[in-house]
N, C-alpha and C. Protein backbone atom coordinates (compact mmCIF):
# COMPACT_ATOMS: atom_id res chain seq x y z
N UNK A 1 0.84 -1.18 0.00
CA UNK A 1 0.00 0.00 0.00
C UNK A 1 0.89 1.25 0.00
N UNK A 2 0.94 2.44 -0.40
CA UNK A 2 1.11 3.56 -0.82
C UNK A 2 0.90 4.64 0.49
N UNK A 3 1.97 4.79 1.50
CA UNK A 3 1.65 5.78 2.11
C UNK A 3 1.49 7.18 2.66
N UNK A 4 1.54 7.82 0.71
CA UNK A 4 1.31 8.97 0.43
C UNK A 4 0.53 9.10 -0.56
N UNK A 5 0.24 10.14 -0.76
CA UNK A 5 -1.12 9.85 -1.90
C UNK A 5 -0.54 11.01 -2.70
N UNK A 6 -1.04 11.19 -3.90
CA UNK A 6 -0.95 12.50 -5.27
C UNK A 6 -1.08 13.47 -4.36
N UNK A 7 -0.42 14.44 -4.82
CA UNK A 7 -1.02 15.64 -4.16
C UNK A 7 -1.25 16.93 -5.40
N UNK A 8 -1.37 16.04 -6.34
CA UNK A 8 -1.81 17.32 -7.33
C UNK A 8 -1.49 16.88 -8.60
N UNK A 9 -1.27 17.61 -9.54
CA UNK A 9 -0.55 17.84 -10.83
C UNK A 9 0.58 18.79 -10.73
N UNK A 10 1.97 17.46 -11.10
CA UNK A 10 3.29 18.75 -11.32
C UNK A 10 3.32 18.76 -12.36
N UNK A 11 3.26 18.69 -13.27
CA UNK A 11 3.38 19.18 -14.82
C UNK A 11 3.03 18.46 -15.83
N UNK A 12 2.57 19.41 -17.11
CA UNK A 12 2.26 17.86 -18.54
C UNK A 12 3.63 18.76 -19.29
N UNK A 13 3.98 17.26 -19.92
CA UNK A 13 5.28 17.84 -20.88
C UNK A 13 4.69 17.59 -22.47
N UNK A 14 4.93 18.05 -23.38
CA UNK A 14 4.21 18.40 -24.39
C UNK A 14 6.19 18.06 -25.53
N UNK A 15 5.68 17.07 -26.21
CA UNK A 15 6.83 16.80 -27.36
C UNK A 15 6.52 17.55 -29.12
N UNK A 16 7.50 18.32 -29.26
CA UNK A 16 7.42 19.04 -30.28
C UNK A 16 8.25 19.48 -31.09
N UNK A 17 8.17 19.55 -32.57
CA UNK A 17 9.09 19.43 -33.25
C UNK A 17 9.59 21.01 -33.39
N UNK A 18 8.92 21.46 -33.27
CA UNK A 18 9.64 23.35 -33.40
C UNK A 18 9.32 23.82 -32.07
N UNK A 19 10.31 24.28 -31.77
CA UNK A 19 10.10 24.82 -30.32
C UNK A 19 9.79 26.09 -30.23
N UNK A 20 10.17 26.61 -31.22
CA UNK A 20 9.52 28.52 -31.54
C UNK A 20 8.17 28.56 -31.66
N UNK A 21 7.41 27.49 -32.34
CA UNK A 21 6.22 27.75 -32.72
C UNK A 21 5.28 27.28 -31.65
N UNK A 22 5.84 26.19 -30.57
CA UNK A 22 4.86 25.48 -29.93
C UNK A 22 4.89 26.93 -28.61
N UNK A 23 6.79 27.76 -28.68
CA UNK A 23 6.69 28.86 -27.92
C UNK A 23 4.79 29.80 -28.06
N UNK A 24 5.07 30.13 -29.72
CA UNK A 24 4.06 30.97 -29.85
C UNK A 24 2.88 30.47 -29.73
N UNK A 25 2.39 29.17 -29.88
CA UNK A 25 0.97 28.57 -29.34
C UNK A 25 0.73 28.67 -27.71
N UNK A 26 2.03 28.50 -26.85
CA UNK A 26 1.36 28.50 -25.80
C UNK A 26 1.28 29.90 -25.34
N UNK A 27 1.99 30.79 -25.54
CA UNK A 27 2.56 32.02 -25.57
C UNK A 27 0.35 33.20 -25.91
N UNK A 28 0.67 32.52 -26.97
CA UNK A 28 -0.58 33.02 -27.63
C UNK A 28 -1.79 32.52 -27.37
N UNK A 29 -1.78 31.41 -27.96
CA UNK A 29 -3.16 30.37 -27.95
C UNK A 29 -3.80 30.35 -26.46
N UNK A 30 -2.74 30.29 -25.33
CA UNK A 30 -3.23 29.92 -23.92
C UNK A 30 -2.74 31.00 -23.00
N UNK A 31 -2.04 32.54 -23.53
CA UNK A 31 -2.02 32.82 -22.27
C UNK A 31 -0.44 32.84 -21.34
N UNK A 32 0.04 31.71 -22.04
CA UNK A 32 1.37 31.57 -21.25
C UNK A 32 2.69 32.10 -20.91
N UNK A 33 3.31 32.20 -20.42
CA UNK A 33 4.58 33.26 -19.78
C UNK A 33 5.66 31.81 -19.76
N UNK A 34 6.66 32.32 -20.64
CA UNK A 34 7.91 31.62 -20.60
C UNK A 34 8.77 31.65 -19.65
N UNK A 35 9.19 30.87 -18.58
CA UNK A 35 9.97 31.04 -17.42
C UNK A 35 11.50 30.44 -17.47
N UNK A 36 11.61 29.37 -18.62
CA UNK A 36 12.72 28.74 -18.71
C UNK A 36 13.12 28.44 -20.14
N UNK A 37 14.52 28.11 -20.58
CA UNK A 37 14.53 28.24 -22.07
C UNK A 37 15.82 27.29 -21.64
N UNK A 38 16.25 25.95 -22.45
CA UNK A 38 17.37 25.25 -22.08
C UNK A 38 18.11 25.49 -22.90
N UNK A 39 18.20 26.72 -24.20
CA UNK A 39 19.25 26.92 -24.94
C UNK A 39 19.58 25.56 -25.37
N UNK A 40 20.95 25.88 -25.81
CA UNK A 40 21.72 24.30 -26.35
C UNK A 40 21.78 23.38 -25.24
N UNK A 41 21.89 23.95 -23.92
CA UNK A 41 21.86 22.73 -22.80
C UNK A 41 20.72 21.44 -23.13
N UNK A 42 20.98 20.65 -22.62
CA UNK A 42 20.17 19.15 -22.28
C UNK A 42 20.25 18.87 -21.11
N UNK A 43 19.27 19.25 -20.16
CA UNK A 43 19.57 18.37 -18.83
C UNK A 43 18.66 17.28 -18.84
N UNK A 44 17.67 17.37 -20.32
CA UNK A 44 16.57 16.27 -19.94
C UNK A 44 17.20 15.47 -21.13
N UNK A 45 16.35 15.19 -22.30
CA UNK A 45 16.51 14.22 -23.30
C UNK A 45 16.76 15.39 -24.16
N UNK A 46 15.98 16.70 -24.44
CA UNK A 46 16.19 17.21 -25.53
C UNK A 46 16.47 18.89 -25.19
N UNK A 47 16.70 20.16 -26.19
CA UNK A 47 16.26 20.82 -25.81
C UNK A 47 14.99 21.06 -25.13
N UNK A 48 14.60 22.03 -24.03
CA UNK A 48 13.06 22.26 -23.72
C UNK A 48 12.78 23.57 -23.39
N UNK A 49 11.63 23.66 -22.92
CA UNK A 49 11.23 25.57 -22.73
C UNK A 49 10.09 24.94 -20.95
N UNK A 50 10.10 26.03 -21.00
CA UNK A 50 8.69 25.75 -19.40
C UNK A 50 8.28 26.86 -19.27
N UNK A 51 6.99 26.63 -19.01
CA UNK A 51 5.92 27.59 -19.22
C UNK A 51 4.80 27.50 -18.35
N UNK A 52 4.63 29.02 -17.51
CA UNK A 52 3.09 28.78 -16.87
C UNK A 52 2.05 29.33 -17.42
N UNK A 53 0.95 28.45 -17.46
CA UNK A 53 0.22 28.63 -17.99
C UNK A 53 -1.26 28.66 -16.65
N UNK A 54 -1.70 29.85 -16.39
CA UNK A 54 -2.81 29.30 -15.32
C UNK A 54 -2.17 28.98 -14.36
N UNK A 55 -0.71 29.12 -13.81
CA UNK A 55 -0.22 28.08 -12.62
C UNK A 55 0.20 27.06 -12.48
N UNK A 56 -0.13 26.70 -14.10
CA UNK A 56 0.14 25.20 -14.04
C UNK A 56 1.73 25.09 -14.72
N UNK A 57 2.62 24.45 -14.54
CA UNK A 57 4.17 24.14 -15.22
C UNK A 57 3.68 23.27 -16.55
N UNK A 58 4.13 23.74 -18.07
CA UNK A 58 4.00 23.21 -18.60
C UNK A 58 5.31 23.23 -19.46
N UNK A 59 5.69 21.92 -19.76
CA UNK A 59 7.05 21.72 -20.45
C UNK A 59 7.17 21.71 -21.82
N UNK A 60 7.82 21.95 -22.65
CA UNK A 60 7.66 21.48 -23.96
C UNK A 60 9.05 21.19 -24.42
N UNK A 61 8.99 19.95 -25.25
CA UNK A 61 10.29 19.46 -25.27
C UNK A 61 10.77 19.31 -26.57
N UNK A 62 11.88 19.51 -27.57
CA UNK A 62 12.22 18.82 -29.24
C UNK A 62 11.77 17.14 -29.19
N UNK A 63 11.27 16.91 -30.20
CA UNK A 63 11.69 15.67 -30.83
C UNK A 63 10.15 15.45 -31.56
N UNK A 64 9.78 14.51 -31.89
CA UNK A 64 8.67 13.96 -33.22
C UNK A 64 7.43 14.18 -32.48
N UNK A 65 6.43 14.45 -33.57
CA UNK A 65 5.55 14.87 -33.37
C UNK A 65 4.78 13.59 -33.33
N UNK A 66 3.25 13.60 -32.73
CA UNK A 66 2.60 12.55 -32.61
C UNK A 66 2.46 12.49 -34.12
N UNK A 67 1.82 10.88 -34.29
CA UNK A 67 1.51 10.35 -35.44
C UNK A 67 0.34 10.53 -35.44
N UNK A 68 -0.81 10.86 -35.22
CA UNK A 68 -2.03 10.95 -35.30
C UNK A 68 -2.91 11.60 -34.39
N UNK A 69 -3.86 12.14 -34.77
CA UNK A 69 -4.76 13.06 -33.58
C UNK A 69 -5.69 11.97 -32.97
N UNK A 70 -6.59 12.67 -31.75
CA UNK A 70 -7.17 11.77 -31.11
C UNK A 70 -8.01 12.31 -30.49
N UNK A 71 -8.80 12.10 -29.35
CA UNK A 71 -9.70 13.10 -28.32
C UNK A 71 -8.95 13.21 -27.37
N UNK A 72 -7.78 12.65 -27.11
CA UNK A 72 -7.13 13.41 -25.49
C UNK A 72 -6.86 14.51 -26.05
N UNK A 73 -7.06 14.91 -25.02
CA UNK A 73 -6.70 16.55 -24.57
C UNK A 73 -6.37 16.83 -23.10
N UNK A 74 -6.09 17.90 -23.35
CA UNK A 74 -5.55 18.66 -21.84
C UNK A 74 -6.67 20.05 -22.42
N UNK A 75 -7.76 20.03 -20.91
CA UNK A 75 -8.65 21.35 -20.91
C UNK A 75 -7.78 22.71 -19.84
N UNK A 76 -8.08 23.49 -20.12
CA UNK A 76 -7.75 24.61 -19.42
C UNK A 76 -9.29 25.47 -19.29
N UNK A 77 -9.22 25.84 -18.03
CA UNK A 77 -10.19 26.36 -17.62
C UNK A 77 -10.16 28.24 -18.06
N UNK A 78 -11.25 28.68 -18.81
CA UNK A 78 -11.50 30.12 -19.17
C UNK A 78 -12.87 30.94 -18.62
N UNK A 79 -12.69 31.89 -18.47
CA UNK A 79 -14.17 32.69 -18.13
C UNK A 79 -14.74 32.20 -19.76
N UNK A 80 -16.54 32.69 -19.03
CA UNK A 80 -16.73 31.84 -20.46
C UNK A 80 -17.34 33.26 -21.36
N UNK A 81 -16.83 34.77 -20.96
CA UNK A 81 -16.70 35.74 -21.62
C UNK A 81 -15.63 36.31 -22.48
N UNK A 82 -14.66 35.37 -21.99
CA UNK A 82 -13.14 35.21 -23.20
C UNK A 82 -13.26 34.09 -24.18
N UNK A 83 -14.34 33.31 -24.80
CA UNK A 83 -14.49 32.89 -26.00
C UNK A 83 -14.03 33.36 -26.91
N UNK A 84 -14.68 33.87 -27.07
CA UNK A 84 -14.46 34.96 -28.68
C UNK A 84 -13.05 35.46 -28.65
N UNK A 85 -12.32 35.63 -27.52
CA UNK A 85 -11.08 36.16 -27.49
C UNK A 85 -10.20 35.16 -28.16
N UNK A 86 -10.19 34.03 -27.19
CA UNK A 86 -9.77 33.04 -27.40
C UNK A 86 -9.88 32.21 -28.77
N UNK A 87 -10.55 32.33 -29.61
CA UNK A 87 -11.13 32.17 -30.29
C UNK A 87 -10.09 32.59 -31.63
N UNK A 88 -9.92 34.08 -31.56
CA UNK A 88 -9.68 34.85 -31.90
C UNK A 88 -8.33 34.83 -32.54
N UNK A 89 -7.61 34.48 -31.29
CA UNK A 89 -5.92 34.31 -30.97
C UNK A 89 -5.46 32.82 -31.83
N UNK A 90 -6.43 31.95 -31.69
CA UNK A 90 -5.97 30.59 -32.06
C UNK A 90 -6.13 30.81 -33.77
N UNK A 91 -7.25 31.41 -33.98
CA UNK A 91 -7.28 31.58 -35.58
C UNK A 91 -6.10 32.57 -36.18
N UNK A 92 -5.52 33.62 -35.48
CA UNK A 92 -4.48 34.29 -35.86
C UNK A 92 -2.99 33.76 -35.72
N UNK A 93 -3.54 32.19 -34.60
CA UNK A 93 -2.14 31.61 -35.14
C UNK A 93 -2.07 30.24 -36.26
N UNK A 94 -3.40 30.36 -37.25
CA UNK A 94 -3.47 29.40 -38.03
C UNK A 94 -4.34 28.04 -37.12
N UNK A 95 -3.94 27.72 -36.14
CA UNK A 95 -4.65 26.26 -36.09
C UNK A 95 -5.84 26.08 -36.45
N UNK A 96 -5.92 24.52 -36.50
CA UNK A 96 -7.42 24.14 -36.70
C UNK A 96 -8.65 24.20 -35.58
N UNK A 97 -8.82 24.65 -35.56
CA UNK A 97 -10.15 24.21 -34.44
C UNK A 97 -11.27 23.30 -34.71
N UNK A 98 -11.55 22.36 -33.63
CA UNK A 98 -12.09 20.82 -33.77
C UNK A 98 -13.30 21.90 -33.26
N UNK A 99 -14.47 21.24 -33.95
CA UNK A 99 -16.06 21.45 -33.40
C UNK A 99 -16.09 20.43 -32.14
N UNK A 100 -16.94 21.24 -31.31
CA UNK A 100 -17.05 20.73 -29.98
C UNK A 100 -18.14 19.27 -30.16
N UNK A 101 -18.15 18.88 -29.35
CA UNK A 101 -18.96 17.71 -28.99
C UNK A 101 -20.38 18.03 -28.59
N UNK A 102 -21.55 17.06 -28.89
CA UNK A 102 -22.76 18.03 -28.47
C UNK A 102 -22.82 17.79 -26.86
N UNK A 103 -23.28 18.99 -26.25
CA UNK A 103 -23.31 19.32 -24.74
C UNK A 103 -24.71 19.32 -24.59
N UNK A 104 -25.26 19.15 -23.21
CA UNK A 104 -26.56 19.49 -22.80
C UNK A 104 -26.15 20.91 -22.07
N UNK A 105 -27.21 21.66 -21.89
CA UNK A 105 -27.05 23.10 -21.33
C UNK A 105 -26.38 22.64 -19.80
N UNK A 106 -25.90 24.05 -19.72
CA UNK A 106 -25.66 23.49 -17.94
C UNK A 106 -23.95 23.04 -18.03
N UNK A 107 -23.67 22.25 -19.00
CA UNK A 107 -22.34 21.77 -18.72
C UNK A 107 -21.16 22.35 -18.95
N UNK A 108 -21.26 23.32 -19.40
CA UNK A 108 -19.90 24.54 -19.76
C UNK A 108 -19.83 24.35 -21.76
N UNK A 109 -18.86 25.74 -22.10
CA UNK A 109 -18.60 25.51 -23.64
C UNK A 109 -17.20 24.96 -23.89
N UNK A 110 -17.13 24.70 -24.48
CA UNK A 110 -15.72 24.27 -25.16
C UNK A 110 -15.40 24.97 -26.73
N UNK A 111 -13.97 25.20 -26.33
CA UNK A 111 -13.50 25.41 -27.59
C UNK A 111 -12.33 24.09 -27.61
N UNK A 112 -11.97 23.49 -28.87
CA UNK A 112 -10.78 22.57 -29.15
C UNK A 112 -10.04 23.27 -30.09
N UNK A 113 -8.62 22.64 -29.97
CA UNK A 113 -8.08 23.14 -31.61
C UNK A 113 -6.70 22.09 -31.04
N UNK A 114 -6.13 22.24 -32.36
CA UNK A 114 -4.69 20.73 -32.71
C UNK A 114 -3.78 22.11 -32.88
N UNK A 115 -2.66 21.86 -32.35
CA UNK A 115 -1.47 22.36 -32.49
C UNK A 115 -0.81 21.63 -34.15
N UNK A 116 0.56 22.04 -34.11
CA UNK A 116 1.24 21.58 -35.19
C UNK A 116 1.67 19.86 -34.85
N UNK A 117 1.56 19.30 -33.89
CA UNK A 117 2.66 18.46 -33.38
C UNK A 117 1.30 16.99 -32.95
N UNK A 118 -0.05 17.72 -33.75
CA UNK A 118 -1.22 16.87 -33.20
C UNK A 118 -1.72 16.85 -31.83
N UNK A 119 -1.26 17.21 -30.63
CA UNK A 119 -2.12 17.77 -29.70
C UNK A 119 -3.29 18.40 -30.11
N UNK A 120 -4.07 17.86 -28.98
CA UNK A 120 -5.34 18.60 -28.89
C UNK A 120 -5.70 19.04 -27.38
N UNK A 121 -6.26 20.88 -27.57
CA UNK A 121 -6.36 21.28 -26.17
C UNK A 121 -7.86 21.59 -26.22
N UNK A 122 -8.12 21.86 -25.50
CA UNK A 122 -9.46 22.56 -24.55
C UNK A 122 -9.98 23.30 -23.80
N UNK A 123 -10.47 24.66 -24.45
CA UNK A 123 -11.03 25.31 -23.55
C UNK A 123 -12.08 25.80 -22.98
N UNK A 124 -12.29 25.41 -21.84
CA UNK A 124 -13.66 25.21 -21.27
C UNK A 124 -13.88 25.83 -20.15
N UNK A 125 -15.17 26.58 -20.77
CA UNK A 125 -15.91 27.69 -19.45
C UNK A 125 -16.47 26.97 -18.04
N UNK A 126 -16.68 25.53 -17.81
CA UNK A 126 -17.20 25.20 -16.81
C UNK A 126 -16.31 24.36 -15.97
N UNK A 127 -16.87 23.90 -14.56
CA UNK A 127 -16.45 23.66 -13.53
C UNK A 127 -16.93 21.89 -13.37
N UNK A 128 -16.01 21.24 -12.67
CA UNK A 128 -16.53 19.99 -12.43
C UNK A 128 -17.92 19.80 -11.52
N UNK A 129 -17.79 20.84 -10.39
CA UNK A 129 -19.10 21.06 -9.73
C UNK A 129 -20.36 20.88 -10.88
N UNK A 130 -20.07 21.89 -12.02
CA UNK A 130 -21.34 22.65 -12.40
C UNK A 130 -21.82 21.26 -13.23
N UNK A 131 -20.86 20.61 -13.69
CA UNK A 131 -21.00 19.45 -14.53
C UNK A 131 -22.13 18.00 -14.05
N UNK A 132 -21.14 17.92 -12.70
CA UNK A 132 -21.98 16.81 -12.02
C UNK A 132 -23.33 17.48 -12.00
N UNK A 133 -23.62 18.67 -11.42
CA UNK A 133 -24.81 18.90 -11.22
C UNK A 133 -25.86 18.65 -12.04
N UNK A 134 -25.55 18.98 -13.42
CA UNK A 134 -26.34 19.07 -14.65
C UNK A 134 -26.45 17.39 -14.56
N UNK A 135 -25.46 16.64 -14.76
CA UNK A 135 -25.60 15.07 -15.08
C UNK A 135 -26.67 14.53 -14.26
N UNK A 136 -26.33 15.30 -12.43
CA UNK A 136 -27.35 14.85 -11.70
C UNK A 136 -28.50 14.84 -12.00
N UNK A 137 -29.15 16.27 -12.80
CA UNK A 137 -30.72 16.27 -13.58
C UNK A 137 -31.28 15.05 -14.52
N UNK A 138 -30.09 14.93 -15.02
CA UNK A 138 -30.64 13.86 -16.01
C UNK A 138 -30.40 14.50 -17.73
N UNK A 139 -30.33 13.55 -18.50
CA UNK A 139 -30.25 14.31 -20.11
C UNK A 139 -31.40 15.13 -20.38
N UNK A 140 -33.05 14.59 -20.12
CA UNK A 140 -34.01 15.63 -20.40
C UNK A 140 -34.24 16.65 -19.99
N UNK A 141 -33.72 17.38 -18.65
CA UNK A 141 -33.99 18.41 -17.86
C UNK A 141 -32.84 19.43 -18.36
C-alpha cells in the first residue's frame, strides 16, 4: 500500500518538433509566460522551454511529433466571456479548431483546436461542480 497519496498535478510535458512555434501557441493560444529556455543545454533528453500557464508548469520538449490526432486533450479552464477572445488568438495563429462535442445546457462551452505536433487542447468555461450537477438532472432536464 502507498503511504502517500498524489497531491496534485506537477506538470504535462508536451513533445514538439519546433520549439519557436509550440513557444508561440502557448505564448498566444493559452495565455502563457515563458519562465525557462534550455538553450543548447540538455539536462533532460532534448532541448526544452517551461511555461506557466494558469499556474500550471507546462514543459515542452524537441523531438517527433505525434503520429495521429485523437480526443485526449488537456482542458484549461477560461471565463466563459473570453471565448471569442480566445477564439480569436488561435485563428491568428493558423490552427485548426475541432467542433465541440454536443453538450446538454448546464455543462460549460468548449472550444478545441490541434497544435502543429497533433495535440489537442481545450477550452472550457465550466467547472466539475457545475457538470456533475447538470448530469445529476438527467439528459431531459
Amino acid at each position: 500500500m502507498i503511504e502517500g497519496r498524489v497531491e496534485g498535478l506537477s506538470h504535462i510535458t508536451l513533445i514538439t518538433r519546433d520549439l519557436a512555434r509550440m513557444t508561440a501557441i502557448v505564448e498566444g493560444a493559452l495565455g502563457g509566460r515563458e519562465i525557462y529556455s534550455s538553450g543548447d543545454d540538455t539536462f533532460s533528453i532534448s532541448r526544452e522551454k517551461f511555461f506557466d500557464v494558469g499556474g500550471l508548469w507546462i514543459a515542452v520538449m524537441e523531438g517527433e511529433s505525434l503520429p495521429s490526432r485523437t480526443y485526449n486533450h488537456i482542458a484549461f479552464k477560461i471565463p466563459a466571456s473570453s471565448i471569442g477572445e480566445y477564439r480569436a488568438r488561435i485563428e491568428a495563429l493558423g490552427l485548426e479548431i475541432r467542433e465541440s462535442r454536443p453538450r446538454v445546457e448546464g455543462e460549460g462551452h468548449s472550444l478545441y483546436f490541434y497544435d502543429d505536433d497533433n495535440h489537442l487542447f481545450e477550452l472550457h468555461t465550466g467547472t466539475l461542480e457545475e457538470r456533475l450537477e447538470r448530469y445529476r438532472r438527467g439528459r431531459n432536464r
